[in-house]
Structures are given as structure tokens and as C-alpha cells.
C-alpha atoms as a PDB file:
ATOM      1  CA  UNK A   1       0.000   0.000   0.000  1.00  0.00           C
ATOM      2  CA  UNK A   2       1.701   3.404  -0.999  1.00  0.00           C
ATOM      3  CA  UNK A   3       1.663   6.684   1.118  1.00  0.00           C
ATOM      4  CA  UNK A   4      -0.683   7.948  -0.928  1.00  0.00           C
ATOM      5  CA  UNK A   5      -3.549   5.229  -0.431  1.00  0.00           C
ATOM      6  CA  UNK A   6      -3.097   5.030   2.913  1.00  0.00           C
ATOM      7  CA  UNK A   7      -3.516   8.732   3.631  1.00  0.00           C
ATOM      8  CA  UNK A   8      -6.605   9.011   1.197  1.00  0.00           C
ATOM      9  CA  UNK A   9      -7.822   6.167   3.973  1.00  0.00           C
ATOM     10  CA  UNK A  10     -10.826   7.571   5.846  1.00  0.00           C
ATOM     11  CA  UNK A  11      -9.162   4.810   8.658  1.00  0.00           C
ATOM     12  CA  UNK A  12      -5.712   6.973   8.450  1.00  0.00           C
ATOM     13  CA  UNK A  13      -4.596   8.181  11.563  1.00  0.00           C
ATOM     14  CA  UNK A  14      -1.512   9.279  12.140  1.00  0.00           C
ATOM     15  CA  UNK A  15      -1.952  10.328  15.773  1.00  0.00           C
ATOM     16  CA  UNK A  16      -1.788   6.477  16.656  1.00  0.00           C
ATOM     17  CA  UNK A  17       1.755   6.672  15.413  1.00  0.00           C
ATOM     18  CA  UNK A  18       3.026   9.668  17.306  1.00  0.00           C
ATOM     19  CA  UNK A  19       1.175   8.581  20.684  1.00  0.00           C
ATOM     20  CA  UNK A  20       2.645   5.363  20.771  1.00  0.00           C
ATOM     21  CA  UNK A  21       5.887   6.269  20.234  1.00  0.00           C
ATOM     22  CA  UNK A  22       5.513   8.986  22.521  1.00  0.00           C
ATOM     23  CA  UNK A  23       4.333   5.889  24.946  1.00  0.00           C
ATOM     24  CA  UNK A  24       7.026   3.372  24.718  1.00  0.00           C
ATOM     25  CA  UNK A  25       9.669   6.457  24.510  1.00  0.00           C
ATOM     26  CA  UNK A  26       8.441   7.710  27.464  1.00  0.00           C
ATOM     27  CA  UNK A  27       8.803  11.125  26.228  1.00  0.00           C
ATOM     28  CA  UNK A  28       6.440  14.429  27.768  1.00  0.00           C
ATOM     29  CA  UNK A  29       5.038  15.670  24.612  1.00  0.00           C
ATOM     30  CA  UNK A  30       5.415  16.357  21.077  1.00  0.00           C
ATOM     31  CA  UNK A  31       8.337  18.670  21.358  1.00  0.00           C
ATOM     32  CA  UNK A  32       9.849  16.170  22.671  1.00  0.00           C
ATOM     33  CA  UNK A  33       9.296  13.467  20.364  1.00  0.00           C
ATOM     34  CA  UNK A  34      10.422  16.098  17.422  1.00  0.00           C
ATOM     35  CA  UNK A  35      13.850  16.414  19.107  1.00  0.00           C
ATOM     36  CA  UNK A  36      13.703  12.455  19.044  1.00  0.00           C
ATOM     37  CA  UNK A  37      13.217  11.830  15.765  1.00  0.00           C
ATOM     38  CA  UNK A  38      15.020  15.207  14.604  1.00  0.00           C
ATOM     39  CA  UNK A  39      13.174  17.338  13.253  1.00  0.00           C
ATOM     40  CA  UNK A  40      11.034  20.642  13.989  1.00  0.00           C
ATOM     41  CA  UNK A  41       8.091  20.844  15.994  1.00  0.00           C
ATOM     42  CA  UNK A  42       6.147  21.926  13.061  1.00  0.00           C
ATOM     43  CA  UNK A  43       6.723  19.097  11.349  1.00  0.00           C
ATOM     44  CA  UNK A  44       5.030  16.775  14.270  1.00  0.00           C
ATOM     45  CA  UNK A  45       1.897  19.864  14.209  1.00  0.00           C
ATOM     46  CA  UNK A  46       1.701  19.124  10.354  1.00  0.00           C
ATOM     47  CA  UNK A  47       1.413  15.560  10.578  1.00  0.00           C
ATOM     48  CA  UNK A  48      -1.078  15.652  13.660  1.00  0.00           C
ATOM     49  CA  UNK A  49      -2.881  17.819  11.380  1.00  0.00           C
ATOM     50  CA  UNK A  50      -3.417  15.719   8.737  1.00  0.00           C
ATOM     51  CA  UNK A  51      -1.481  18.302   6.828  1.00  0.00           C
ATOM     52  CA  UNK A  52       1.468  16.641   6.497  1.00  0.00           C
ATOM     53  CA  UNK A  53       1.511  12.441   5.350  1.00  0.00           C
ATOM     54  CA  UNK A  54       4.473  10.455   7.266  1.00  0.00           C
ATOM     55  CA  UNK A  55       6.959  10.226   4.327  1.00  0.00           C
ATOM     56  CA  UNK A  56       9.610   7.457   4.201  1.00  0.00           C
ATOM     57  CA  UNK A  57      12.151   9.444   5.907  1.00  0.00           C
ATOM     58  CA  UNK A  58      10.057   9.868   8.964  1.00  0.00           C
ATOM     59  CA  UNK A  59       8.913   6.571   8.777  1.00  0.00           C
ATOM     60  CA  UNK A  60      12.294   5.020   8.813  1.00  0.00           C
ATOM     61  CA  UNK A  61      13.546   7.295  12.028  1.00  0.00           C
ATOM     62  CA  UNK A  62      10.203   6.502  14.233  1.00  0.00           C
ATOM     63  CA  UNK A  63      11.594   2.852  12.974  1.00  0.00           C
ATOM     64  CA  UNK A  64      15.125   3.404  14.751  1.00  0.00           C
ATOM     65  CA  UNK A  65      14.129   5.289  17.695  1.00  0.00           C
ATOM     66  CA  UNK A  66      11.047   2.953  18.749  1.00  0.00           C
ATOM     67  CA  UNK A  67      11.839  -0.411  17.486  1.00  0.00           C
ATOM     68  CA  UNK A  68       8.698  -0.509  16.179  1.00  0.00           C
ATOM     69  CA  UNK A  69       8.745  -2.344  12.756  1.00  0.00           C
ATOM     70  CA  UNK A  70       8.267  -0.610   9.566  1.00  0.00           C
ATOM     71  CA  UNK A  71       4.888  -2.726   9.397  1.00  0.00           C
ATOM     72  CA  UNK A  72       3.899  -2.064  12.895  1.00  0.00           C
ATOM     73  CA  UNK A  73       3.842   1.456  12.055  1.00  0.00           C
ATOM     74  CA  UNK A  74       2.084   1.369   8.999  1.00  0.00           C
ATOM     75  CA  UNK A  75      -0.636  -0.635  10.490  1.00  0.00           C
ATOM     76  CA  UNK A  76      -0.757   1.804  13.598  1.00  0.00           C
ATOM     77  CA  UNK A  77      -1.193   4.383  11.116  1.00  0.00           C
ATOM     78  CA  UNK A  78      -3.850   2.821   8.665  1.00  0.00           C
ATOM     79  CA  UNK A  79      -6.113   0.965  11.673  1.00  0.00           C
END
């Protein structure tokens, strides 16, 4: 499934992503989990916002910070 179908899913969510990570990092907010995976806050705002899809890049860093696997995410994200 490409980035594109899933975000055209009326089941996408990417807030499942962020929380969990957020979760199992133990981290306070979303500030926080920007400085994680390294990049600005605004970033994290777009892609709460539905503004902004998770691109590969992202993807792959929420991948090495969480140990979450690449398909764990996905489905956390289309579910």
C-alpha cells in the first residue's frame, strides 16, 4: 500500500503513530518526540494535522528510535 492510499484512507490516523511512540519512549510531549526523531516541531503539528503524510524518511527514524517495525507502524497508522 503506498503513502498515498493510505492517507486518502478515511481509517488513516496518524496520531496512533506519534502517541505510541511517545508511549514506549516515554517522552512528555510532542516537542519532545520532534527532538527524538530530529526534526522541527512543526513538522510533528503538520502531521497531527493531517497536513502533512508520514513520508519514508520519517517513517524510517520513528523505525530506529522505537523499534517498532516498519509494518507495525504502517498498520498503527492505517487501523
Amino acid at each position: 500500500m503506498s503513502i498515498k492510499e493510505i492517507t486518502s484512507s478515511p481509517t488513516y490516523n496518524p496520531n496512533r503513530v506519534l502517541d505510541a511512540i511517545i508511549e514506549k519512549l516515554q517522552l512528555k510531549n510532542d516537542a519532545a518526540l520532534s527532538r527524538a526523531l530530529e526534526v522541527a516541531p512543526p513538522v510533528i503539528s503538520k502531521i497531527r494535522h493531517n497536513t502533512l503524510p508520514i513520508g519514508a524518511t520519517i517513517l524510517i527514524r520513528m523505525h530506529e528510535i522505537s523499534d517498532f517495525s516498519i509494518r507495525e507502524l504502517r498498520e498503527m497508522m492505517a487501523n
